[in-house]
Protein backbone atom coordinates (compact mmCIF):
# COMPACT_ATOMS: atom_id res chain seq x y z
CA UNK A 1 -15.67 -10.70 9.69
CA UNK A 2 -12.55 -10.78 7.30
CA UNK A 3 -10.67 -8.12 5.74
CA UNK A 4 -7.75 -7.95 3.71
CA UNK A 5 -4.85 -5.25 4.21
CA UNK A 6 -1.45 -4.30 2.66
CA UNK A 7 0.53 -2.14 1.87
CA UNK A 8 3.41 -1.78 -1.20
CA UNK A 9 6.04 0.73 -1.53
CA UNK A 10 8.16 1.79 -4.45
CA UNK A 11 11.87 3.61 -3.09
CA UNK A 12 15.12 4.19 -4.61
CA UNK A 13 18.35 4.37 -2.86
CA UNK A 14 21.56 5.29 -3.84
CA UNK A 15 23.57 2.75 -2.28
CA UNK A 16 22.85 -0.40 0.08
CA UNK A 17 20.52 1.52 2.79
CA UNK A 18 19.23 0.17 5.99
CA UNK A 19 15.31 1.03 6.41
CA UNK A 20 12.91 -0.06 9.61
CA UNK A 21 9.45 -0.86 8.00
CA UNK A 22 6.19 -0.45 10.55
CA UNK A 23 3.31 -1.88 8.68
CA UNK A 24 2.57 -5.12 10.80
CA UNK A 25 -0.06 -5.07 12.71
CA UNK A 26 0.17 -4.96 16.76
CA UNK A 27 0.19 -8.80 18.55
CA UNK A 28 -1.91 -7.22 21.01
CA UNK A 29 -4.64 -5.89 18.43
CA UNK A 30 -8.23 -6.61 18.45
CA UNK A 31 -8.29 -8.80 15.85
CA UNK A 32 -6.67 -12.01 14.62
CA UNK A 33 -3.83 -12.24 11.91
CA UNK A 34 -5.02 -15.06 9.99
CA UNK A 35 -2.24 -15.46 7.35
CA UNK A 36 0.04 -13.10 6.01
CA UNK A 37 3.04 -12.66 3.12
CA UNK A 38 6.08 -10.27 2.29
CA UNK A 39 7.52 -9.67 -1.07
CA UNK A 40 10.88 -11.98 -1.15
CA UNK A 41 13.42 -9.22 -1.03
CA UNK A 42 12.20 -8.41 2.62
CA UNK A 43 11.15 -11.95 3.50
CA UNK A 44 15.05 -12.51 2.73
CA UNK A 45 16.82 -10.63 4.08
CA UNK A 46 14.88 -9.09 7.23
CA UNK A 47 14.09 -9.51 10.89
CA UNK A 48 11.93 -7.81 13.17
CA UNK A 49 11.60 -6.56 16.80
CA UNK A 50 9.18 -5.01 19.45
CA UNK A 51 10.03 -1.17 19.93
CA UNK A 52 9.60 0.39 23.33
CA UNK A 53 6.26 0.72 22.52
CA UNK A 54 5.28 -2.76 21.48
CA UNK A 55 4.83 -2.22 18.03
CA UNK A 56 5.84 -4.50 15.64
CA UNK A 57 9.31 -3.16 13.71
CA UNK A 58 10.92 -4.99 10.73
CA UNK A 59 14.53 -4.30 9.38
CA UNK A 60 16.05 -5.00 6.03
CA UNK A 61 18.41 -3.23 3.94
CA UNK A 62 17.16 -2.10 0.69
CA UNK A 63 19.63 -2.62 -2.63
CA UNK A 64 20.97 0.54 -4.74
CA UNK A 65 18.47 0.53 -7.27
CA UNK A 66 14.69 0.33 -7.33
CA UNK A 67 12.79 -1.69 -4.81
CA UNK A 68 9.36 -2.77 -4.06
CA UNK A 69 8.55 -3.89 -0.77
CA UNK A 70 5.14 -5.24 -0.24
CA UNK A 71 2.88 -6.43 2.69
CA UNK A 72 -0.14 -8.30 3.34
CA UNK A 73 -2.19 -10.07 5.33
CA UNK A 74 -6.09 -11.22 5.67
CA UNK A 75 -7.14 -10.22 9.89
CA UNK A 76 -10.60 -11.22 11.40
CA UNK A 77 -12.20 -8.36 13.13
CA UNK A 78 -15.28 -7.74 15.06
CA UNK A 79 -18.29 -7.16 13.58
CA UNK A 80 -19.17 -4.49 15.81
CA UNK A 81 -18.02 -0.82 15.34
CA UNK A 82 -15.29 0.75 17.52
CA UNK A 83 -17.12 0.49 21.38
CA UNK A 84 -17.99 3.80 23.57
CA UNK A 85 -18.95 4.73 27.08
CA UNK A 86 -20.78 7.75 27.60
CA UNK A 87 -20.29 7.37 31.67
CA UNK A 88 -16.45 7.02 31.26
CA UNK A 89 -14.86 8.73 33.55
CA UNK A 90 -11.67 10.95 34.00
CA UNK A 91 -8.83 9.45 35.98
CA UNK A 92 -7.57 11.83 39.04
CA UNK A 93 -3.51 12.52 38.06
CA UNK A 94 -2.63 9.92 41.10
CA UNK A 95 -4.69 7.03 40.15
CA UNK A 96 -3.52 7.12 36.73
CA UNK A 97 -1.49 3.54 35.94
CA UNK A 98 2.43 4.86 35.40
CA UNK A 99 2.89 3.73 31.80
CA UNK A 100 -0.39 6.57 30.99
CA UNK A 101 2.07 9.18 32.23
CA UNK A 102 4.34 9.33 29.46
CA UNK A 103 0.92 10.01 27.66
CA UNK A 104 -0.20 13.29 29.70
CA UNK A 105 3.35 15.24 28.83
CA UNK A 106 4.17 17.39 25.61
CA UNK A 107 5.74 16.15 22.67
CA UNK A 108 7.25 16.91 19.89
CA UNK A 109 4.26 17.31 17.53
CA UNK A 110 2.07 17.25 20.11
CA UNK A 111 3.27 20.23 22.42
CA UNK A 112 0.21 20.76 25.05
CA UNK A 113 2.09 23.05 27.08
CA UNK A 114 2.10 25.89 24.08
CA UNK A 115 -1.45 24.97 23.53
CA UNK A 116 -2.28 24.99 27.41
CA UNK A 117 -4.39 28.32 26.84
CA UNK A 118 -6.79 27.27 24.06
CA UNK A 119 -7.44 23.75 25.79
CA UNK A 120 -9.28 25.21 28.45
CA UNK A 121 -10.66 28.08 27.04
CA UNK A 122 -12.27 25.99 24.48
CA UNK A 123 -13.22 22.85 27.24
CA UNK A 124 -12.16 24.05 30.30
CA UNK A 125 -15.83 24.41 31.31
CA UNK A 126 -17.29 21.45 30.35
CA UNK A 127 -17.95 18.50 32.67
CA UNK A 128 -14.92 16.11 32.52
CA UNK A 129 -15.28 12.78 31.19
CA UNK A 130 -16.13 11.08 28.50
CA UNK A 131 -18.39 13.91 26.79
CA UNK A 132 -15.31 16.36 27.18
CA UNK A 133 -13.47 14.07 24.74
CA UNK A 134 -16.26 14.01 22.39
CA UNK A 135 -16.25 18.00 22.09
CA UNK A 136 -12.51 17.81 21.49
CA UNK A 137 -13.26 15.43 18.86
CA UNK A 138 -16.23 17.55 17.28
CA UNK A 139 -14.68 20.87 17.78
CA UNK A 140 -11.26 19.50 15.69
CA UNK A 141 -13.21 17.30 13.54
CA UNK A 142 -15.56 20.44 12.45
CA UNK A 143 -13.14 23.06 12.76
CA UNK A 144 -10.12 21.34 10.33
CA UNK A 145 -10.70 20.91 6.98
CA UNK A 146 -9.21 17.94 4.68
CA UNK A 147 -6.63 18.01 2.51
CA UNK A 148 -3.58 15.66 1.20
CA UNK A 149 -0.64 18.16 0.55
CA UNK A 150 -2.08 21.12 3.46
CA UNK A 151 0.69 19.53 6.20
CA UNK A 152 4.43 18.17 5.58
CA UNK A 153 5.93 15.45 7.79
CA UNK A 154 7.38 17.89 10.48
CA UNK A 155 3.98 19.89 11.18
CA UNK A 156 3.05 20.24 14.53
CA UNK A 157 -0.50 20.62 16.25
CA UNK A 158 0.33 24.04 16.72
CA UNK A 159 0.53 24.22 12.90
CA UNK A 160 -2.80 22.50 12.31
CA UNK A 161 -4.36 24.85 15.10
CA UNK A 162 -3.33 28.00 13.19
CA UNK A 163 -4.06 26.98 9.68
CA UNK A 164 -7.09 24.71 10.39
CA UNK A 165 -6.21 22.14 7.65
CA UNK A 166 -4.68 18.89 7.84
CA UNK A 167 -4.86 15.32 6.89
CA UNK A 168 -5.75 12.41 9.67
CA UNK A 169 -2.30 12.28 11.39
CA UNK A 170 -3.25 15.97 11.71
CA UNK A 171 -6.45 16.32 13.24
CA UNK A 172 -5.02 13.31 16.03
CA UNK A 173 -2.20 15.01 17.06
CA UNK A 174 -4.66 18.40 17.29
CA UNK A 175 -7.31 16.31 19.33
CA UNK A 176 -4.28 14.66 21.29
CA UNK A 177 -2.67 17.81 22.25
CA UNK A 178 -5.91 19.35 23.78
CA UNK A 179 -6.98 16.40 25.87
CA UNK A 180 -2.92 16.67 27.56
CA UNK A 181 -3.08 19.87 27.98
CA UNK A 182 -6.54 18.85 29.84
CA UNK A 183 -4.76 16.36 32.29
CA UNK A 184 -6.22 13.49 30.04
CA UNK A 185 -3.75 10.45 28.70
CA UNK A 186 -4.07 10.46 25.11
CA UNK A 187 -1.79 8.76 22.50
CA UNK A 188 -1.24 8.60 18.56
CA UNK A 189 -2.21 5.51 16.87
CA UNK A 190 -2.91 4.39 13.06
CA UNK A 191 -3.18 1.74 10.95
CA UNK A 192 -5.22 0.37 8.33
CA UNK A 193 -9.50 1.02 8.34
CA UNK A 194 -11.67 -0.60 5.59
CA UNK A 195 -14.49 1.18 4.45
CA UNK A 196 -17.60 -0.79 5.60
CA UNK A 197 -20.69 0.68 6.45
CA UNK A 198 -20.03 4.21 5.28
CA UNK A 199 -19.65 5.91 2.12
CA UNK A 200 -15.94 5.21 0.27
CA UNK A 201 -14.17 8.65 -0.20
CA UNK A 202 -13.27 9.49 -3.32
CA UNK A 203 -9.72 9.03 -3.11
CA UNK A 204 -6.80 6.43 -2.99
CA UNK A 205 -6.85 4.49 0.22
CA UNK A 206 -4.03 5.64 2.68
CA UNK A 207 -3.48 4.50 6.49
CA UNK A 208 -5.70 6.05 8.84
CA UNK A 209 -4.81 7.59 12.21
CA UNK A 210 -6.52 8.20 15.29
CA UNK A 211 -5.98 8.79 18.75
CA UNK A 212 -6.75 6.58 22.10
CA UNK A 213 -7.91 7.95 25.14
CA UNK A 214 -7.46 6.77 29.01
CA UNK A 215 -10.96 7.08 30.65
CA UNK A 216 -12.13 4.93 33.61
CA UNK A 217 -9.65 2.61 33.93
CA UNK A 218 -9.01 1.73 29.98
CA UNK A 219 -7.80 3.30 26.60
CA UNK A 220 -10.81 4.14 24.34
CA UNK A 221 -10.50 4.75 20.52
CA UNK A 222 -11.21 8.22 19.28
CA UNK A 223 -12.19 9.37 15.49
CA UNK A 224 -11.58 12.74 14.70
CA UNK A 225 -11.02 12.54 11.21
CA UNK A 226 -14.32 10.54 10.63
CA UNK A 227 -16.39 11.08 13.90
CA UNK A 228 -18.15 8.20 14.28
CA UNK A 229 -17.64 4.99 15.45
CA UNK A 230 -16.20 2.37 12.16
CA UNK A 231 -16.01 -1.26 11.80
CA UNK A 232 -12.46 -3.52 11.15
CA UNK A 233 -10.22 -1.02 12.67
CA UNK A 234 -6.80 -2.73 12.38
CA UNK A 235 -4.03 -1.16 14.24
CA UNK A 236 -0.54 -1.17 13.37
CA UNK A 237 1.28 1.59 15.70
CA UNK A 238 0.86 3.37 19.17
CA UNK A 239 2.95 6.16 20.20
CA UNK A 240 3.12 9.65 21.62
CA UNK A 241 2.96 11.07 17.95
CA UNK A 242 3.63 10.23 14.27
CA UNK A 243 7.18 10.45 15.08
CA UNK A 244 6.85 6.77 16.87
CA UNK A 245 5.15 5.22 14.57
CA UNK A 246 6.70 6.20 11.01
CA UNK A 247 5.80 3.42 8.66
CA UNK A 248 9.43 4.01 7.15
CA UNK A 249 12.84 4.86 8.76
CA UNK A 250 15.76 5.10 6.66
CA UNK A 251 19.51 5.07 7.45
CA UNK A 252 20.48 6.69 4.50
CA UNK A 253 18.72 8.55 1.11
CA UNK A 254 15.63 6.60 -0.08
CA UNK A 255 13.03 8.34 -2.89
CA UNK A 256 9.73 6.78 -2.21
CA UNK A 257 8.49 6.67 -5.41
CA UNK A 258 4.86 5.71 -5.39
CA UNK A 259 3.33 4.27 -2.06
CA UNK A 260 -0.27 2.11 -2.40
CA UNK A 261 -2.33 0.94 0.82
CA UNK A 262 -5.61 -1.44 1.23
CA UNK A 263 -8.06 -2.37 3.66
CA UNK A 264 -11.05 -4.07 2.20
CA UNK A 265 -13.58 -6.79 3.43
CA UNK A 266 -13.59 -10.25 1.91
CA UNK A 267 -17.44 -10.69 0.88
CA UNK A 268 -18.10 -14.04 0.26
């Protein structure tokens, strides 16, 4: 199956500014980047790296002025819908692989230690595994309602617990900071996810985020803003929160002045 994502922002800076863009999707994705294209001014005059993460980074330095800066790119995906395990295990802290570590400790909008307490009071109890995971994702996915505008850039899971409102990046950092605070590896991921099979909400696309989850002996994807297992995920970023995967970094004061995303499959 094809789909076709992008991805065009509208900023205004001051002066020359120098910006890190994170739109790309991962090399080591589930999926194949077919073809892709830039607008000119970043084709011209940028460059890109691997971050400590391994997701793709690209630098350019924006004009004073208006700019656009546009990506896409037509990916094949599977046609099968994000896969689970229902006998997946949870790995003992000692035969955890050292680069899940990092992924079991607080951060900074994720801080499991504060929300140690609730984590086990609310799943505590339940037999570890594969189905704990699956209440944390029901219990945030039911409990936090939608809404663009209810969180700024800097809330924190802490936030989102109090309020119970929140927009994707939300409710994965929420379901992220429980399954720490549980001993489980969990870590922050987004990108872009096409409608296909479900019913298109009624609002302007935007990227989607998630989380990933180390259970027997492998990372599993994890829904909480949707719940169910979707089709033509195609991820862009990994990290410990949003903080590590911001699709834009500037050096300097940029407006973003309108911001547009896509994700659609190419019916033939």
């Amino acid at each position: 199956m094809q789909v076709r994502v992008g991805c065009e922002f509208v900023q205004r800076a001051t002066e020359f500014t120098h910006v890190v863009l994170q739109v790309e999707p991962r090399l080591d994705g589930a999926f194949d980047v077919l073809e892709y294209e830039w607008d000119a001014l970043t084709l011209g005059d940028s460059w890109s790296y691997l971050d400590a993460f391994g997701n793709v980074c690209r630098r350019l330095t924006l004009p004073p002025g208006e700019a656009l800066t546009s990506y896409r790119a037509l990916v094949e995906v599977p046609v099968e819908p994000d896969p689970c395990a229902p006998d997946a295990y949870e790995n003992a802290p000692g035969a955890l692989p050292n680069e899940a570590l990092v992924f079991t400790l607080p951060s900074r909008f994720c801080p499991s230690d504060e929300l140690g307490k609730a984590a086990w009071k609310l799943f505590g109890e339940l037999e570890p595994g594969w189905s704990r995971v699956q209440a944390v994702n029901d219990w945030v996915h039911n409990e936090v309602s939608f809404g663009y505008g209810s969180s700024v850039a800097t809330t924190t899971a802490i936030d989102v617990y109090a309020t119970r409102r929140g927009v994707c990046r939300d409710y994965a950092q929420l379901a992220i900071t429980f399954c720490r605070a549980l001993g489980i590896p969990a870590r922050y991921a987004f990108g872009y996810l096409p409608d296909i099979g479900v019913k298109p909400l009624d609002a302007p696309m935007d990227f989607s985020a998630w989380m990933e989850v180390y259970l027997g002996n492998q990372w599993w994807v994890f829904d909480p803003r949707n719940n169910e297992p979707r089709i033509g995920r195609v991820l862009i970023g990994r990290g410990r929160d949003a903080l590590d995967v911001a699709m834009v970094s500037s050096f300097g004061a940029v407006d973003l002045r309108s911001m547009r995303v896509w994700a659609e499959e190419v019916v033939a």
